[in-house]
N, C-alpha and C. Protein backbone atom coordinates (compact mmCIF):
# COMPACT_ATOMS: atom_id res chain seq x y z
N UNK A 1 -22.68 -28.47 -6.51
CA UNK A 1 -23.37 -27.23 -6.81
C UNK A 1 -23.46 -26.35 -5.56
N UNK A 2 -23.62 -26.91 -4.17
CA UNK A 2 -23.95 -26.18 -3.32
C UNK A 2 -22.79 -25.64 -2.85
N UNK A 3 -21.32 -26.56 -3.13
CA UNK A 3 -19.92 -25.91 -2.68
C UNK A 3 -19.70 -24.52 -3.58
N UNK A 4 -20.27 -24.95 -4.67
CA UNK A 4 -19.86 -23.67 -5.85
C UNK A 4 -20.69 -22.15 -5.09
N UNK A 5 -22.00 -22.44 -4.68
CA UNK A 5 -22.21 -21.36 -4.43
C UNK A 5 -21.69 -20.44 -3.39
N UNK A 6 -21.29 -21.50 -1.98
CA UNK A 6 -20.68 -21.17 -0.72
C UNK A 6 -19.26 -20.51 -1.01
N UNK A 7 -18.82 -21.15 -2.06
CA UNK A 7 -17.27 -20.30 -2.52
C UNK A 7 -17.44 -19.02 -3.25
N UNK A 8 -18.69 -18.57 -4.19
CA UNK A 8 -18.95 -17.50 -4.81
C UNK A 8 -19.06 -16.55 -3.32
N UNK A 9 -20.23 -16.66 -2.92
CA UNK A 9 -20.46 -15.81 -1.25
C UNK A 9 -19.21 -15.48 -0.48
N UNK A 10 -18.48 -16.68 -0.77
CA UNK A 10 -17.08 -16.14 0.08
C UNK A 10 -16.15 -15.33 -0.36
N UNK A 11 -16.13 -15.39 -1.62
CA UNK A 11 -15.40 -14.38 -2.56
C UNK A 11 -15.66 -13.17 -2.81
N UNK A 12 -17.40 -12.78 -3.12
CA UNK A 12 -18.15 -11.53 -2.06
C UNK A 12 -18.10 -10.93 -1.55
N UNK A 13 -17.78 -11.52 -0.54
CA UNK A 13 -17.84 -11.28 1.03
C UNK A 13 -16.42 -10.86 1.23
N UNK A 14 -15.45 -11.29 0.81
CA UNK A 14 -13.92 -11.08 0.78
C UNK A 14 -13.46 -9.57 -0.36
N UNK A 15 -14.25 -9.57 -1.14
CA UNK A 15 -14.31 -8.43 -1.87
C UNK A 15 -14.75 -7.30 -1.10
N UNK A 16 -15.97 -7.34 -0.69
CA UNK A 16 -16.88 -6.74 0.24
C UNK A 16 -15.76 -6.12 1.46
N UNK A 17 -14.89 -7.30 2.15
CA UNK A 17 -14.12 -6.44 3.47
C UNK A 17 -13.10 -5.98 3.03
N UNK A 18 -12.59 -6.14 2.21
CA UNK A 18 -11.61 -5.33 1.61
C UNK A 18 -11.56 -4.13 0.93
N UNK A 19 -12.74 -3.83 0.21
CA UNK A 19 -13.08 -2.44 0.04
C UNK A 19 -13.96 -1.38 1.17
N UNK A 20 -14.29 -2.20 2.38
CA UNK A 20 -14.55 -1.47 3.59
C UNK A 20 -13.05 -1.26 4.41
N UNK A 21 -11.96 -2.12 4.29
CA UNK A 21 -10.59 -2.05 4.82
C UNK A 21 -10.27 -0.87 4.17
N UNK A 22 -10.55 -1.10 2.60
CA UNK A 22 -9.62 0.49 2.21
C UNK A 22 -10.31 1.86 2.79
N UNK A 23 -11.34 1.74 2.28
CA UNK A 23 -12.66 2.81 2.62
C UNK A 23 -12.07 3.54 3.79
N UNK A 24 -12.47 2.60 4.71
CA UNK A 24 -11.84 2.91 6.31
C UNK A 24 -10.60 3.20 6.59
N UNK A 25 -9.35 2.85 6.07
CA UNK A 25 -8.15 2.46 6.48
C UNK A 25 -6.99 3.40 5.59
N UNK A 26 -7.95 4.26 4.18
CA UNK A 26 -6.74 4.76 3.15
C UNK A 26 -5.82 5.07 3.86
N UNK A 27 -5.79 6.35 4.65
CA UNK A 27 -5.03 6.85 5.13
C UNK A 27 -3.61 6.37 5.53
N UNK A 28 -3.99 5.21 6.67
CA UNK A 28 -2.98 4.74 7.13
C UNK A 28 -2.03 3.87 6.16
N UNK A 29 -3.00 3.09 5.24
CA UNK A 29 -2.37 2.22 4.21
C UNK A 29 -1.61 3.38 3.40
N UNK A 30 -1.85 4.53 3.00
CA UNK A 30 -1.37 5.41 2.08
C UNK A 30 0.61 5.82 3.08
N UNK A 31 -0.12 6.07 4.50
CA UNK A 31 1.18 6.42 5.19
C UNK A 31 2.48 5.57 5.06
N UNK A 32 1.68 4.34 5.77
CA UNK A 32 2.91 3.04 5.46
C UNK A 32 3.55 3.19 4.22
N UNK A 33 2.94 3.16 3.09
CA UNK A 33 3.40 3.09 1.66
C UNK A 33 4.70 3.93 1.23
N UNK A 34 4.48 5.37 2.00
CA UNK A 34 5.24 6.45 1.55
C UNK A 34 6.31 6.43 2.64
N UNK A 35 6.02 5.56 3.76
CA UNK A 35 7.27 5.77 4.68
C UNK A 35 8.18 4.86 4.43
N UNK A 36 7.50 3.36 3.60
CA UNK A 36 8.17 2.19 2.93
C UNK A 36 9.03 2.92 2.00
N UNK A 37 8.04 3.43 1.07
CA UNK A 37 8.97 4.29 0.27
C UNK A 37 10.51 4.93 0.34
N UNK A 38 10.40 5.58 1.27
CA UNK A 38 11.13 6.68 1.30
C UNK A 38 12.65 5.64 2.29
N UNK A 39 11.68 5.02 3.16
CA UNK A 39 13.00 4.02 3.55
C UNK A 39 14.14 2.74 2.42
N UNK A 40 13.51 2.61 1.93
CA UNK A 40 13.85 1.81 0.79
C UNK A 40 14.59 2.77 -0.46
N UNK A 41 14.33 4.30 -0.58
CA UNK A 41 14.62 5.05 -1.11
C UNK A 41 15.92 6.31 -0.85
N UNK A 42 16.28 5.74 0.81
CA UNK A 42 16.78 6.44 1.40
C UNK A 42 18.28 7.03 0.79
N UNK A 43 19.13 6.09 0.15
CA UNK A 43 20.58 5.83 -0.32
C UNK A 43 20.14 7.35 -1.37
N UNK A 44 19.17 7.31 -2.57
CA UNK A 44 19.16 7.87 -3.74
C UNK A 44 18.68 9.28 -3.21
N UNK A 45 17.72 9.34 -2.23
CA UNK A 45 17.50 10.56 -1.75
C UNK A 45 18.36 11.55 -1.12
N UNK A 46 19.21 10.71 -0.20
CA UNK A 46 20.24 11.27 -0.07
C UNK A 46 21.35 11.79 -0.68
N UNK A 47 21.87 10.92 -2.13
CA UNK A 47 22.60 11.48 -2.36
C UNK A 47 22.31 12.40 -3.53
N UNK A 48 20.85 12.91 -3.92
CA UNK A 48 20.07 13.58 -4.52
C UNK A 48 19.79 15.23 -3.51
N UNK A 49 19.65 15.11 -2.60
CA UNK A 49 20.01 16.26 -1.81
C UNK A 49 21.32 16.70 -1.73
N UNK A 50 22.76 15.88 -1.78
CA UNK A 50 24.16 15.92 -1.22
C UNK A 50 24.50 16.96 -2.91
N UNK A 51 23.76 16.08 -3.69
CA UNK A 51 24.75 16.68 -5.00
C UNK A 51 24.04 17.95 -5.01
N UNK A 52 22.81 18.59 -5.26
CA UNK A 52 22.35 19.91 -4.92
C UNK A 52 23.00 20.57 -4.48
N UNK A 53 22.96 20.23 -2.86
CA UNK A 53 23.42 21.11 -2.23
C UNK A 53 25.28 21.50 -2.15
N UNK A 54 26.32 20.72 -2.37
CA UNK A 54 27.49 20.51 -2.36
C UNK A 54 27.20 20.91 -3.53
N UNK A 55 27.22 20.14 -4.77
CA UNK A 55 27.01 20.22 -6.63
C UNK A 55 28.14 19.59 -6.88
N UNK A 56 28.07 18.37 -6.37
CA UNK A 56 29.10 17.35 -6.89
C UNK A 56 29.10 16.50 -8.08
């Protein structure tokens, strides 16, 4: 019984720093995301600008 409660508190508490991580941190977490993005995205973006502009 007493482990059950020490694991609820910890789970809490783990909830608890993680919505002070975001709170605090959107920004940067938001940056990474969109620079992940866009790197991982790079091939389609590019050739999404190429055909525009050329009109291939």
């Amino acid at each position: 019984m007493v482990s059950f409660k020490i694991n609820i508190i910890k789970m809490k508490q783990l909830i608890l720093d993680i919505q002070d991580l975001l709170k605090k941190n959107w920004k940067v977490i938001l940056a990474l995301a969109i620079v992940f993005y866009l790197l991982y995205s790079y091939a389609d973006i590019k050739n999404g600008i190429l055909d525009g502009w050329i009109g291939r």
